[in-house]
C-alpha atoms as a PDB file:
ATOM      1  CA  UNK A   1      15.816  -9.226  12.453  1.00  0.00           C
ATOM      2  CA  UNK A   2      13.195  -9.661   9.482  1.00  0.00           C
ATOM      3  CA  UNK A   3      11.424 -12.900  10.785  1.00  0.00           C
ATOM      4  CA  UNK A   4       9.213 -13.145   7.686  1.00  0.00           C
ATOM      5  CA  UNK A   5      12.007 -15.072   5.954  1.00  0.00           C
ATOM      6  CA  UNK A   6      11.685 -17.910   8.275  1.00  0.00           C
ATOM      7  CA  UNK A   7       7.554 -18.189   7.422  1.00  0.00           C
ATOM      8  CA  UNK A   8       8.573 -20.797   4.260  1.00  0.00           C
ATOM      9  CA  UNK A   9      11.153 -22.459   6.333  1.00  0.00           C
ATOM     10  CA  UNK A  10       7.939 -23.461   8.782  1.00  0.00           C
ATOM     11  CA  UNK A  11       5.643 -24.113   6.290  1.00  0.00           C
ATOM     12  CA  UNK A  12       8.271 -26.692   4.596  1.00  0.00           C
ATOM     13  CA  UNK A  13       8.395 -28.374   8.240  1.00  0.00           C
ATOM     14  CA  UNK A  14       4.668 -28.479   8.097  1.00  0.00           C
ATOM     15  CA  UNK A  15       4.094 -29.594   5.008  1.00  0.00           C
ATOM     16  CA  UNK A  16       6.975 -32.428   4.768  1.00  0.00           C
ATOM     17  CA  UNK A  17       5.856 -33.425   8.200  1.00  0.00           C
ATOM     18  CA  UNK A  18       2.328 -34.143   6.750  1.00  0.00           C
ATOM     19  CA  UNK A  19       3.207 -35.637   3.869  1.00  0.00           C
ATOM     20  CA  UNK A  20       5.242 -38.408   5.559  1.00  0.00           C
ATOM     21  CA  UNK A  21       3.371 -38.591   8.683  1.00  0.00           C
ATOM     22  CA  UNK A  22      -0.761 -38.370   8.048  1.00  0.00           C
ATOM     23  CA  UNK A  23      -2.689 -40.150  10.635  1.00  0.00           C
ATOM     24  CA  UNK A  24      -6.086 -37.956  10.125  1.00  0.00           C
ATOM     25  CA  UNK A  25      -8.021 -36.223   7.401  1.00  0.00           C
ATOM     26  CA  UNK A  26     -10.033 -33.052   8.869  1.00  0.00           C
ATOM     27  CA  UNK A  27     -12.489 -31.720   7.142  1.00  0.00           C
ATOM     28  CA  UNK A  28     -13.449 -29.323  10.194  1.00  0.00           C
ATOM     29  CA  UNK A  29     -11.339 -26.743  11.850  1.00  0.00           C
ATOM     30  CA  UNK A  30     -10.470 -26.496  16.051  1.00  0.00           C
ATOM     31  CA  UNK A  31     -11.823 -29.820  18.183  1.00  0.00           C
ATOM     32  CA  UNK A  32     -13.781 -31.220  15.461  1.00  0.00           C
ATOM     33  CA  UNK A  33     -15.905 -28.035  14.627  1.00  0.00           C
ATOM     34  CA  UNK A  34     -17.747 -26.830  11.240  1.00  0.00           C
ATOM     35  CA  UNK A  35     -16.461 -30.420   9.615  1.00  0.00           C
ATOM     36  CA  UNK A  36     -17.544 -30.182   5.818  1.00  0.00           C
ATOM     37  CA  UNK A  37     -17.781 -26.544   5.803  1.00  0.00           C
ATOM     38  CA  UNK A  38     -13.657 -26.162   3.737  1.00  0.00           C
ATOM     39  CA  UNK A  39     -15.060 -22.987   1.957  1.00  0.00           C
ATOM     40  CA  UNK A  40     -15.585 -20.985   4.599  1.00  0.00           C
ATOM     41  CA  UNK A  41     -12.625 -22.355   6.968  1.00  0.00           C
ATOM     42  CA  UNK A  42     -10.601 -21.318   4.045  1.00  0.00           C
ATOM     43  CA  UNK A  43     -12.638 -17.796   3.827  1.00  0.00           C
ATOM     44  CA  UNK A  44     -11.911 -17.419   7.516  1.00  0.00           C
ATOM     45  CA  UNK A  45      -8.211 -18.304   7.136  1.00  0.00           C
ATOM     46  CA  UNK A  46      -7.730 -15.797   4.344  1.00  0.00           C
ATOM     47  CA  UNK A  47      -9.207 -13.003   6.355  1.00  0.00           C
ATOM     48  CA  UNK A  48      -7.119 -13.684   9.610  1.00  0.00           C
ATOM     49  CA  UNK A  49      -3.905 -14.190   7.311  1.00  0.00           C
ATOM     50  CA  UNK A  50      -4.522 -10.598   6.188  1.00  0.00           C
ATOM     51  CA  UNK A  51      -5.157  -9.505  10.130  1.00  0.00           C
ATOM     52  CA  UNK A  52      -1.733 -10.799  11.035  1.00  0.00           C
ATOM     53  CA  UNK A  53      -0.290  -9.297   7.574  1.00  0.00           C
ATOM     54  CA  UNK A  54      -1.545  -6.257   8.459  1.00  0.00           C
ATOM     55  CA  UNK A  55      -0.099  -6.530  11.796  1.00  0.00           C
ATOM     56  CA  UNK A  56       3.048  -8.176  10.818  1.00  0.00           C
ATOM     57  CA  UNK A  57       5.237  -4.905  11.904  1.00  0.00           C
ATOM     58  CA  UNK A  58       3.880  -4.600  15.774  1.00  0.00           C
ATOM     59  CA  UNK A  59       3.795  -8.489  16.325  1.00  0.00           C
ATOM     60  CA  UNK A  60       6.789  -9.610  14.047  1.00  0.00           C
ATOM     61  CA  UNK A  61       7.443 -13.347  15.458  1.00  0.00           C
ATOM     62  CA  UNK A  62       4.230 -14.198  16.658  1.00  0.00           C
ATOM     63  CA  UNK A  63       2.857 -13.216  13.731  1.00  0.00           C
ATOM     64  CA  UNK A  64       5.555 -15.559  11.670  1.00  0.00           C
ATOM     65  CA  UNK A  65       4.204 -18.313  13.610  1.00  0.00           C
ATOM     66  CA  UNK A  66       0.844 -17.648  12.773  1.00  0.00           C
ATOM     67  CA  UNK A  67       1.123 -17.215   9.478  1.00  0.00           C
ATOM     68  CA  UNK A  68       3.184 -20.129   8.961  1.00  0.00           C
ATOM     69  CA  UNK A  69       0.360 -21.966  10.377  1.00  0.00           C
ATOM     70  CA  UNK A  70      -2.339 -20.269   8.985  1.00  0.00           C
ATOM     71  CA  UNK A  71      -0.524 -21.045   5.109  1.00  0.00           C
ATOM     72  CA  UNK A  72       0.045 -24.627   6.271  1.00  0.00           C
ATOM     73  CA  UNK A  73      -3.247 -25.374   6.799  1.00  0.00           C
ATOM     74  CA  UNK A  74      -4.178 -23.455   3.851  1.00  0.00           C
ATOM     75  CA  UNK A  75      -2.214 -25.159   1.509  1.00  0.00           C
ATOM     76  CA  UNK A  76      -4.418 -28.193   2.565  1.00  0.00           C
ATOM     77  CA  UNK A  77      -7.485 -27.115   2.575  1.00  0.00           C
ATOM     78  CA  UNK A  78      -7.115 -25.740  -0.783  1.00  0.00           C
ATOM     79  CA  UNK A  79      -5.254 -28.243  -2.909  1.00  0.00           C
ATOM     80  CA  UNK A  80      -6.769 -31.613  -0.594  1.00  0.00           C
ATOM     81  CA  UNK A  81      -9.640 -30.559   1.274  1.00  0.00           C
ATOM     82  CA  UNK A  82      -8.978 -31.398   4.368  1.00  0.00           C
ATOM     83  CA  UNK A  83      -6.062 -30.594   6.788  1.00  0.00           C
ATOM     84  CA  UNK A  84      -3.686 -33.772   7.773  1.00  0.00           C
ATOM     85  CA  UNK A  85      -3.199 -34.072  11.123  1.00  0.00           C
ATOM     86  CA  UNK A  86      -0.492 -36.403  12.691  1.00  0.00           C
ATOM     87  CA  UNK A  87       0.254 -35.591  16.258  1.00  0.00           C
ATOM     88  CA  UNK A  88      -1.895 -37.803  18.496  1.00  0.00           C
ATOM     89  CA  UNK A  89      -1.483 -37.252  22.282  1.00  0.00           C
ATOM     90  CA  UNK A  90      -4.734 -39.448  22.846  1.00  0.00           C
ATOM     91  CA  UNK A  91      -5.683 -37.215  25.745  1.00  0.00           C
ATOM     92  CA  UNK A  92      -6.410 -34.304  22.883  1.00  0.00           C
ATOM     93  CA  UNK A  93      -7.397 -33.696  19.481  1.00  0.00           C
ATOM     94  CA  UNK A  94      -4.953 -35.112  16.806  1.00  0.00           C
ATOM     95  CA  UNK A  95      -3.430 -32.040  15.537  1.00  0.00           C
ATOM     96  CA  UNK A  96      -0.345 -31.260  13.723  1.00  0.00           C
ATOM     97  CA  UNK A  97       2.649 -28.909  13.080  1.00  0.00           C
ATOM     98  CA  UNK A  98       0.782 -25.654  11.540  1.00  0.00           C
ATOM     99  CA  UNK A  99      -1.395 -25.761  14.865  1.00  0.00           C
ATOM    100  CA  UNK A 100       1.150 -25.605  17.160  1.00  0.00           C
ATOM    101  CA  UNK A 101       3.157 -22.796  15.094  1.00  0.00           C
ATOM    102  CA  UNK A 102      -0.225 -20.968  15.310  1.00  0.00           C
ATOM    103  CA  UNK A 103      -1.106 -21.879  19.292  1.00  0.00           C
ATOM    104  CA  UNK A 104       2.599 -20.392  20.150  1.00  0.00           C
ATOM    105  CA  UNK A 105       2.060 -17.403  18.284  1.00  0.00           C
ATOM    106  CA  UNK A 106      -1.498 -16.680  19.517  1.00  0.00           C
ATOM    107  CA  UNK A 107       0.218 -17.489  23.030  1.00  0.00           C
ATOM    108  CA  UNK A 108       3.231 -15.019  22.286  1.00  0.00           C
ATOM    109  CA  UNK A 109       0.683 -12.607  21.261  1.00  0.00           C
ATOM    110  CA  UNK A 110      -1.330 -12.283  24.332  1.00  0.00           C
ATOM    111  CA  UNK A 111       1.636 -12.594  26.399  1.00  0.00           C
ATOM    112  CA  UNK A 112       3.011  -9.340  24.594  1.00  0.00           C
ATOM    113  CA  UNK A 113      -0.189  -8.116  25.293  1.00  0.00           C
ATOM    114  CA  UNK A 114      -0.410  -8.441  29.002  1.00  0.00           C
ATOM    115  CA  UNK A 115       2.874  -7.551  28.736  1.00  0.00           C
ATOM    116  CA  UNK A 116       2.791  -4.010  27.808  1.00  0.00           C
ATOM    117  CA  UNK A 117      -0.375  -3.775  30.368  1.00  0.00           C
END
């Protein structure tokens, strides 16, 4: 199955889930880290978008999930600057649907990974 065609479907969720449900405006990336610095979150995010591109093939669905987040998150850092967050456990950093697309296909990666070892 080509799993690429469900990267807009997530980014959609993402984005429409942001739009109606911002509690938090972050400026930094991870845990509060390099706030202020959007430029170079945004130069990071291109590069690793092109890393899972490129690897797109050999990882196909945890690669859709990161890329859907990855282009989530882009799309705010780019046209807002900052990333809306909206999911607010209060025992962890508010985060919001782009994050957890990417933190389950990170997770699926290294799980292949280990996998095949």
């Amino acid at each position: 199955m080509r799993y690429w065609v469900f990267i807009p479907l997530l980014v959609i969720m993402d984005q429409v889930s942001k739009y109606f449900l911002e509690i938090t405006r972050n400026t930094g990336a991870a845990f509060g880290i390099l706030q202020g610095q959007n430029l170079f979150l945004i130069l990071i995010s291109l590069i690793a978008l092109g890393f899972f591109i490129l690897y797109y093939k050999k990882y196909q669905i945890a690669s859709m999930f990161v890329i859907s987040g990855i282009i989530g998150n882009l799309i705010d850092r780019i046209f807002l600057g900052y990333v809306r967050d909206f999911i607010d456990l209060r025992f962890w950093p508010v985060f919001n649907l782009a994050d957890s697309f990417m933190v389950v296909g990170i997770g699926l990666l290294v799980w292949i990974i280990f996998k095949k070892n």
